[in-house]
C-alpha atoms as a PDB file:
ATOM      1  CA  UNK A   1       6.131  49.866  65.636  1.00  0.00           C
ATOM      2  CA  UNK A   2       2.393  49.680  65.321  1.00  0.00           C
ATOM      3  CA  UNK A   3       1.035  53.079  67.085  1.00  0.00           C
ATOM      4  CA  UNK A   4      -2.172  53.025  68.368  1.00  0.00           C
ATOM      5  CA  UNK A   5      -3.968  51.066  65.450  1.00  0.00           C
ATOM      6  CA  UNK A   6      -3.607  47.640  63.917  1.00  0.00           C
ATOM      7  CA  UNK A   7      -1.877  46.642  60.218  1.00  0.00           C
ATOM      8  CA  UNK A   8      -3.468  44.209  58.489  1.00  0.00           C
ATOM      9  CA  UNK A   9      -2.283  41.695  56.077  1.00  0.00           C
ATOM     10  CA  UNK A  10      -3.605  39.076  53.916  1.00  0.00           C
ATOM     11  CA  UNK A  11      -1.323  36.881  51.850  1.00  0.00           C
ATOM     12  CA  UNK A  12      -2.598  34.650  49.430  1.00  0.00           C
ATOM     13  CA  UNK A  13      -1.045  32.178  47.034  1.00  0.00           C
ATOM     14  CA  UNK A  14      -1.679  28.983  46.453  1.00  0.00           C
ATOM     15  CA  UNK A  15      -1.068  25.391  47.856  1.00  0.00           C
ATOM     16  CA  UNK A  16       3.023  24.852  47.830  1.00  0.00           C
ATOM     17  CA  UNK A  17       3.611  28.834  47.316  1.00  0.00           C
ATOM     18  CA  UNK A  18       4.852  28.911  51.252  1.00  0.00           C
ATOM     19  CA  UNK A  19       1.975  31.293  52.179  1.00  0.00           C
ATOM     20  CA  UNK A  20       1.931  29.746  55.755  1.00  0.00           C
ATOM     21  CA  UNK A  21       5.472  30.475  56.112  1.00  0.00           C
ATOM     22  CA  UNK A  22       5.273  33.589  55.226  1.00  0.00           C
ATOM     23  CA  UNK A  23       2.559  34.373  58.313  1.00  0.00           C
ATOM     24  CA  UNK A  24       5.137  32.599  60.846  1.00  0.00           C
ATOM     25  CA  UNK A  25       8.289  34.615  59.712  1.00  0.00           C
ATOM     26  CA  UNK A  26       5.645  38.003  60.129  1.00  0.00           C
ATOM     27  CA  UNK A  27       4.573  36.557  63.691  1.00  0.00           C
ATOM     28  CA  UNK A  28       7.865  35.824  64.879  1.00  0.00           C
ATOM     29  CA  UNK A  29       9.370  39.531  63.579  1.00  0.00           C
ATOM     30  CA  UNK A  30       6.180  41.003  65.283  1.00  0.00           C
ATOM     31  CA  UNK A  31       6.423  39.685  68.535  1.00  0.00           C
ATOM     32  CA  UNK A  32      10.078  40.085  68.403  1.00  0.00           C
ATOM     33  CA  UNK A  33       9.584  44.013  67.659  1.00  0.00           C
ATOM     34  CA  UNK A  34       7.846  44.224  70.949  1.00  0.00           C
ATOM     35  CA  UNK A  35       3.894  43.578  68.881  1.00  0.00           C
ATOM     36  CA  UNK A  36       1.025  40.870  69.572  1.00  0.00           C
ATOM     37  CA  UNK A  37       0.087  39.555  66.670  1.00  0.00           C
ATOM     38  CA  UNK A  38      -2.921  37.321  65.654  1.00  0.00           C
ATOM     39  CA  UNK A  39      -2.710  34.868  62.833  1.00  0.00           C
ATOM     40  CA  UNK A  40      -5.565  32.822  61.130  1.00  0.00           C
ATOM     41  CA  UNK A  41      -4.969  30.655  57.819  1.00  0.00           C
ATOM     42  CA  UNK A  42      -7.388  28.799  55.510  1.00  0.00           C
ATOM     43  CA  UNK A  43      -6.907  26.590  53.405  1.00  0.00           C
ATOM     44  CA  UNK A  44      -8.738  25.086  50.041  1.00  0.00           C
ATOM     45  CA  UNK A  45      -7.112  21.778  49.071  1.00  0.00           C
ATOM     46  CA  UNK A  46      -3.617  23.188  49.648  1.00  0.00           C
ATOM     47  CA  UNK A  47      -1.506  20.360  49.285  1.00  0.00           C
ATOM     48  CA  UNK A  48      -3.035  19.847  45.446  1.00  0.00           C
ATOM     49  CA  UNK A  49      -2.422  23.653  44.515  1.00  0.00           C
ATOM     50  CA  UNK A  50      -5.749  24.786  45.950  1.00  0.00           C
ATOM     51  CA  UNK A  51      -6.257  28.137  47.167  1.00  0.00           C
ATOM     52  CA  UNK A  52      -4.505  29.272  50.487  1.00  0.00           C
ATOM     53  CA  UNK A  53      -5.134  32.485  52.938  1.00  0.00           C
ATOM     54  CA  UNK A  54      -3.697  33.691  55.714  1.00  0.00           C
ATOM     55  CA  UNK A  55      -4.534  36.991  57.989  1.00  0.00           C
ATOM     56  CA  UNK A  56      -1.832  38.535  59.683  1.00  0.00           C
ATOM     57  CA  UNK A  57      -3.462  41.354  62.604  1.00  0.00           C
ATOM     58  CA  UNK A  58      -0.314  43.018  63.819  1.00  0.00           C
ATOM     59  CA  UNK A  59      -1.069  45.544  67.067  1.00  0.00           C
ATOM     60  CA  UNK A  60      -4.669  45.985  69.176  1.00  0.00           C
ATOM     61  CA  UNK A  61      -7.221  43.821  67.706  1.00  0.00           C
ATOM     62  CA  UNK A  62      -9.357  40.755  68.901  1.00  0.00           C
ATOM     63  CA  UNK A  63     -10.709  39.138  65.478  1.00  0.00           C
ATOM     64  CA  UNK A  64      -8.106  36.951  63.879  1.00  0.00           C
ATOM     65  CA  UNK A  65      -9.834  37.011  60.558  1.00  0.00           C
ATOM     66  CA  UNK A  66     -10.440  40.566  58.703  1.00  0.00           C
ATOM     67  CA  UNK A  67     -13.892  41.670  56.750  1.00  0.00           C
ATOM     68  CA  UNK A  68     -13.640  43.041  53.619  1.00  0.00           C
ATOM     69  CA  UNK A  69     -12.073  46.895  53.100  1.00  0.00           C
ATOM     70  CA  UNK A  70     -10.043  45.892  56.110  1.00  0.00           C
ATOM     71  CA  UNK A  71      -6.459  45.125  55.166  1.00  0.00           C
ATOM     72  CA  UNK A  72      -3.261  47.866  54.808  1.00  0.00           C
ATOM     73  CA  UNK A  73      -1.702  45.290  52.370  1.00  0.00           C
ATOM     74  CA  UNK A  74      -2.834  41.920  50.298  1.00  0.00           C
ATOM     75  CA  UNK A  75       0.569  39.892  49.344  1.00  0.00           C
ATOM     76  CA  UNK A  76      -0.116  38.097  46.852  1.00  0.00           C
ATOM     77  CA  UNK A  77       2.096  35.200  45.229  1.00  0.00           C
ATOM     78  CA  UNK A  78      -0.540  34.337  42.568  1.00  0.00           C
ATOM     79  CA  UNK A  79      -2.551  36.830  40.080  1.00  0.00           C
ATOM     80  CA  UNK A  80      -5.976  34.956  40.210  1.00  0.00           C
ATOM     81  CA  UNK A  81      -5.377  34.552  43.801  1.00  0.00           C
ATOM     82  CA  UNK A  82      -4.893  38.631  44.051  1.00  0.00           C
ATOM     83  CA  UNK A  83      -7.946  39.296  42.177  1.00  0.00           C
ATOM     84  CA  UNK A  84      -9.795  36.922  43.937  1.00  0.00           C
ATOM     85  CA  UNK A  85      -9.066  38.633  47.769  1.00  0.00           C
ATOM     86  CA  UNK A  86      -8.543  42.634  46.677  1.00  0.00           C
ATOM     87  CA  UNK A  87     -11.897  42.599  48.147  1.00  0.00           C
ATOM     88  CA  UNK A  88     -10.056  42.425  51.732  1.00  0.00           C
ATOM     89  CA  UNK A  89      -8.175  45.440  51.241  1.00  0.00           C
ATOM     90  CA  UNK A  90      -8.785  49.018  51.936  1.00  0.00           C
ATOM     91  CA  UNK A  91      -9.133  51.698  49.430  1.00  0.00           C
ATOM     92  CA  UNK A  92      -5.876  53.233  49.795  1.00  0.00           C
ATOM     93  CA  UNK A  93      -4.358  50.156  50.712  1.00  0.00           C
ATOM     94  CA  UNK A  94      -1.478  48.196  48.903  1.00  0.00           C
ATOM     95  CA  UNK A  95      -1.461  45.370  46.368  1.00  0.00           C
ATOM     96  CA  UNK A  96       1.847  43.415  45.992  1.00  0.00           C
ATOM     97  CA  UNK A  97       1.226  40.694  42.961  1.00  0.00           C
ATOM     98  CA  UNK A  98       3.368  38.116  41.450  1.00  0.00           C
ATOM     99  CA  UNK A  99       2.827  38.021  38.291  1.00  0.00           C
ATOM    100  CA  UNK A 100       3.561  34.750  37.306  1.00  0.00           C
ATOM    101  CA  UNK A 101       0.478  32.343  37.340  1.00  0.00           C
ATOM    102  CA  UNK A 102      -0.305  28.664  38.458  1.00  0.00           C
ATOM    103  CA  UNK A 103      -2.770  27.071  36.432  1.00  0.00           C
ATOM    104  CA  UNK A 104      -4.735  24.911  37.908  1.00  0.00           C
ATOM    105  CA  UNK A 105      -5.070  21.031  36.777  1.00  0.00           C
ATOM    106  CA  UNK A 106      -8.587  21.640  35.808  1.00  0.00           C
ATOM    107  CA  UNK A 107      -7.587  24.335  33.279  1.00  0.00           C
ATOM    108  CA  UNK A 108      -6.056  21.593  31.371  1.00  0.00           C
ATOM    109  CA  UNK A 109      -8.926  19.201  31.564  1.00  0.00           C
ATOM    110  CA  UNK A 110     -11.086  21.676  30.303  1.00  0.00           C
ATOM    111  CA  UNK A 111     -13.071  21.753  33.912  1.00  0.00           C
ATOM    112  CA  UNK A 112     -12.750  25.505  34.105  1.00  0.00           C
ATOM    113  CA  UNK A 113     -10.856  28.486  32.500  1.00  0.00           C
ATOM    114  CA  UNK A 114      -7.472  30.859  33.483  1.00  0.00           C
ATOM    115  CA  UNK A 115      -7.852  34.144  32.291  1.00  0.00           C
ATOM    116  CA  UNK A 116      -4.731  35.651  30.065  1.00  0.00           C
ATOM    117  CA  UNK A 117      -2.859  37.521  32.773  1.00  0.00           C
ATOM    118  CA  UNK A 118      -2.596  40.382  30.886  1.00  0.00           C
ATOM    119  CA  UNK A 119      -6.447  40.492  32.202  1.00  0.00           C
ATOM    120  CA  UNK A 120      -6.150  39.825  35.630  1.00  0.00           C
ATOM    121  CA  UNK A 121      -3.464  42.513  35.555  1.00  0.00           C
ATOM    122  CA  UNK A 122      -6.192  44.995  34.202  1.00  0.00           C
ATOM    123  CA  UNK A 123      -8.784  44.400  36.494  1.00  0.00           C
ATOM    124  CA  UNK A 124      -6.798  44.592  39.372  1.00  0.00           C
ATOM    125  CA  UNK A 125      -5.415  47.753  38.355  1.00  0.00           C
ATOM    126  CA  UNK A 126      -9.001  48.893  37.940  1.00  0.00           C
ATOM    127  CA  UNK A 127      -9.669  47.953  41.476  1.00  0.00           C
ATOM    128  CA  UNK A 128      -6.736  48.922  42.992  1.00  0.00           C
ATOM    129  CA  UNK A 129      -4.818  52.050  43.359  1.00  0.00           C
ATOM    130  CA  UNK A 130      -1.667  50.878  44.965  1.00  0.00           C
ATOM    131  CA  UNK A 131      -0.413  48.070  43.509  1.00  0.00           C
ATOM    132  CA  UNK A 132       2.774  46.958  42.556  1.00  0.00           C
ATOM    133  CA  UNK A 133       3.157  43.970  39.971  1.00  0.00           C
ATOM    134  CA  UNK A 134       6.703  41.673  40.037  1.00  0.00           C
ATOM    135  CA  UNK A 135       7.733  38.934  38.763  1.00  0.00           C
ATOM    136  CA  UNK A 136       8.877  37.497  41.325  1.00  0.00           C
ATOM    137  CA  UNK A 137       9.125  33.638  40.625  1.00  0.00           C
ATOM    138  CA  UNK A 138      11.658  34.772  37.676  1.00  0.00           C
ATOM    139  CA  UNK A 139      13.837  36.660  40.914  1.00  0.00           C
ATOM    140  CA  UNK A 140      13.474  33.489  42.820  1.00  0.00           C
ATOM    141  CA  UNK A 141      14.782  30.944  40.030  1.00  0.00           C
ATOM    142  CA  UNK A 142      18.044  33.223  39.774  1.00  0.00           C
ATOM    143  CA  UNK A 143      18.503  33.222  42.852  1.00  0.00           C
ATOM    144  CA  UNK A 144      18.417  29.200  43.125  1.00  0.00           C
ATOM    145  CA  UNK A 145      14.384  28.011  43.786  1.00  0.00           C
ATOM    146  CA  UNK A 146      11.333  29.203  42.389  1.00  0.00           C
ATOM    147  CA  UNK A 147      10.429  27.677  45.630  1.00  0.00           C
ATOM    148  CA  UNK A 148      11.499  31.203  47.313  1.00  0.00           C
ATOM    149  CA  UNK A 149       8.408  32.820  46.079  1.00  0.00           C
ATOM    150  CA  UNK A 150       7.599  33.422  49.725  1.00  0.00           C
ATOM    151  CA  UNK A 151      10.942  35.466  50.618  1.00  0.00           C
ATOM    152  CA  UNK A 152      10.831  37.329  47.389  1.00  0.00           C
ATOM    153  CA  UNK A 153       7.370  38.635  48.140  1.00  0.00           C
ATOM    154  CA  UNK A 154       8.660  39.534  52.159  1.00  0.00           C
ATOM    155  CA  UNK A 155      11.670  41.326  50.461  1.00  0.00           C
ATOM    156  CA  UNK A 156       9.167  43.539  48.302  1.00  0.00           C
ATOM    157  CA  UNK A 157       6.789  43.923  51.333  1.00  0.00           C
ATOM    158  CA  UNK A 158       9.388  44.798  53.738  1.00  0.00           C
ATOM    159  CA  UNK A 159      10.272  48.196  51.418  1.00  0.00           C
ATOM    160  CA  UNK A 160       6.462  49.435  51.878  1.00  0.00           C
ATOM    161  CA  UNK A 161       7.095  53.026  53.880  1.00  0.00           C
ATOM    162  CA  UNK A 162       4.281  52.206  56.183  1.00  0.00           C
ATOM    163  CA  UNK A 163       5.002  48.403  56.888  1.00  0.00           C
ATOM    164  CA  UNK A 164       5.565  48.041  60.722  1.00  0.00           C
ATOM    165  CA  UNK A 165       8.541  45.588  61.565  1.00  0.00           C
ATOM    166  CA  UNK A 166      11.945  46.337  60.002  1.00  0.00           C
ATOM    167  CA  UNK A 167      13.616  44.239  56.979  1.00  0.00           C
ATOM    168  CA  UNK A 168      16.637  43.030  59.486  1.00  0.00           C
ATOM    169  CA  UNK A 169      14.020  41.540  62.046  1.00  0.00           C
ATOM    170  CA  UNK A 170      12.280  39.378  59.241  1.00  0.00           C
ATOM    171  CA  UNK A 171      15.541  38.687  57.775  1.00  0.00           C
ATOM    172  CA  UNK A 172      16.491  36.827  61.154  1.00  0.00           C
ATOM    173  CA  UNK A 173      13.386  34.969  61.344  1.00  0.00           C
ATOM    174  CA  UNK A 174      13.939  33.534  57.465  1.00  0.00           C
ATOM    175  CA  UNK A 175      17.112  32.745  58.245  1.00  0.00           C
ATOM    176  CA  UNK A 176      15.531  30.832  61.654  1.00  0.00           C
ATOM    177  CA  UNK A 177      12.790  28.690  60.289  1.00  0.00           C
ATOM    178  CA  UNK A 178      13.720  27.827  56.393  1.00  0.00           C
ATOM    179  CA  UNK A 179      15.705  24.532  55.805  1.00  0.00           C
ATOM    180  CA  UNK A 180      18.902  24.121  56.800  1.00  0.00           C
ATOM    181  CA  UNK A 181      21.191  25.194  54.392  1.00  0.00           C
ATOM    182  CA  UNK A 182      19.509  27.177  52.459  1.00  0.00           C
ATOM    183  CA  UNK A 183      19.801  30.696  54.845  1.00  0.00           C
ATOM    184  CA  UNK A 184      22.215  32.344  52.585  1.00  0.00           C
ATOM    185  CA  UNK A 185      20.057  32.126  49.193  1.00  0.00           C
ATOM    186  CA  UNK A 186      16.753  33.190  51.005  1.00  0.00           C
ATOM    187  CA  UNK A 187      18.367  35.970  52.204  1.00  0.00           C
ATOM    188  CA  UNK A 188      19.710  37.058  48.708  1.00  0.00           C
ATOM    189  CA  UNK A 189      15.696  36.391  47.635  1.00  0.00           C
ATOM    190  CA  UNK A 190      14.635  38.823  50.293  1.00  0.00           C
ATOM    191  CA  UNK A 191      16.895  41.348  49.693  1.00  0.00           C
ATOM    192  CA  UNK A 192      16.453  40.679  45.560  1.00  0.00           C
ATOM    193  CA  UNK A 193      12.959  41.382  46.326  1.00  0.00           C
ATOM    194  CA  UNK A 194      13.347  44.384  48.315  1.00  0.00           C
ATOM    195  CA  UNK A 195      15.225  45.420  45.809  1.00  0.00           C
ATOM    196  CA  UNK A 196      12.741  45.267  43.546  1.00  0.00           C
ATOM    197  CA  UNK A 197       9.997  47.056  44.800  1.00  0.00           C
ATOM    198  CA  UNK A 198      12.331  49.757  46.441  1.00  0.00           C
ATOM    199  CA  UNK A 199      13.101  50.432  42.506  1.00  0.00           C
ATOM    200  CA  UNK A 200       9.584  50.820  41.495  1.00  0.00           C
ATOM    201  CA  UNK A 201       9.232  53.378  44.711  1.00  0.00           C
ATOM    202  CA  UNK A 202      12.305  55.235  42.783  1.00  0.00           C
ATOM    203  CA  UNK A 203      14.278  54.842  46.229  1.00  0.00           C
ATOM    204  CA  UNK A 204      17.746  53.263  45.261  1.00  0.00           C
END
């Protein structure tokens, strides 16, 4: 439970990544774990891969967009799309990256550039003292979609010490809203994900 202060979120992917299902399943677990919760999402031309953000404000607050230095955590399901938005979180806040990247069409018509990720990877780590980096596309293809980006990325966010709903309560509400039939493999995502991250924090 949120104690007498808000948590902040920003996830950020792009168009297809399920960013804005992400926000519901961390409204739904809010509210059910007693919270208010405000959510505001933007999008850039989302359904052609374009840039997508959402602002989860979990606890007291009135905005429903943050200012920059305001977020506990950025979750983000695309590297560009991390470096683009660490300027929402705090200083001691928490970076969660996928590394893989989605190049955008233009790349390949020589419109515009993708930096090596090897790059991105740098500068983030340059601007950002908590961050944790997984691959998470590569744990959602084993465990059936790469199209389970989204519950990877809850997993690994749901194993942050100071993250306010519980991984059983989000759990639930993946298990609610994804597509029939496909509960039991988004659940092995999630926990593949938590997995992950509760490795790199040397806790299982």
């Amino acid at each position: 439970m949120v104690d007498k202060k808000s948590y902040n979120i920003v996830i950020t992917g792009v168009g297809g990544q399920g960013v804005i299902l992400a926000s519901t399943v961390l409204g739904m677990s809010a509210i059910d774990s007693g919270e208010t919760v405000k959510i505001a999402d933007t999008h850039g031309l989302a359904q052609r891969g374009g840039s997508v953000i959402s602002f989860v404000r979990i606890g007291n607050v009135h905005a429903y967009t943050l200012s920059e230095g305001e977020a506990d955590v950025l979750l983000a399901f695309e590297p560009m799309e991390a470096l683009r938005n660490l300027k929402y979180l705090k200083r001691d806040g928490i970076a969660i990256v996928n590394t893989h990247p989605i190049v955008p069409v233009a790349v390949y018509i020589g419109a515009t550039t993708y930096p090596p990720v090897d790059e991105i990877i740098s500068e983030i780590k340059k601007q950002c003292k908590r961050v944790y980096f997984i691959d998470a596309t590569s744990i959602a293809r084993k465990c059936g979609t790469e199209k389970m980006v989204n519950t990877v990325m809850l997993g690994a966010l749901s194993a942050i010490d100071e993250f306010p709903i519980d991984a059983e309560t989000m759990l639930r509400n993946i298990r609610r809203i994804v597509p029939p039939g496909t509960e039991d493999i988004n659940e092995k995502a999630f926990k593949e994900g938590r997995r992950t991250l509760l490795k790199m924090l040397k806790k299982v």
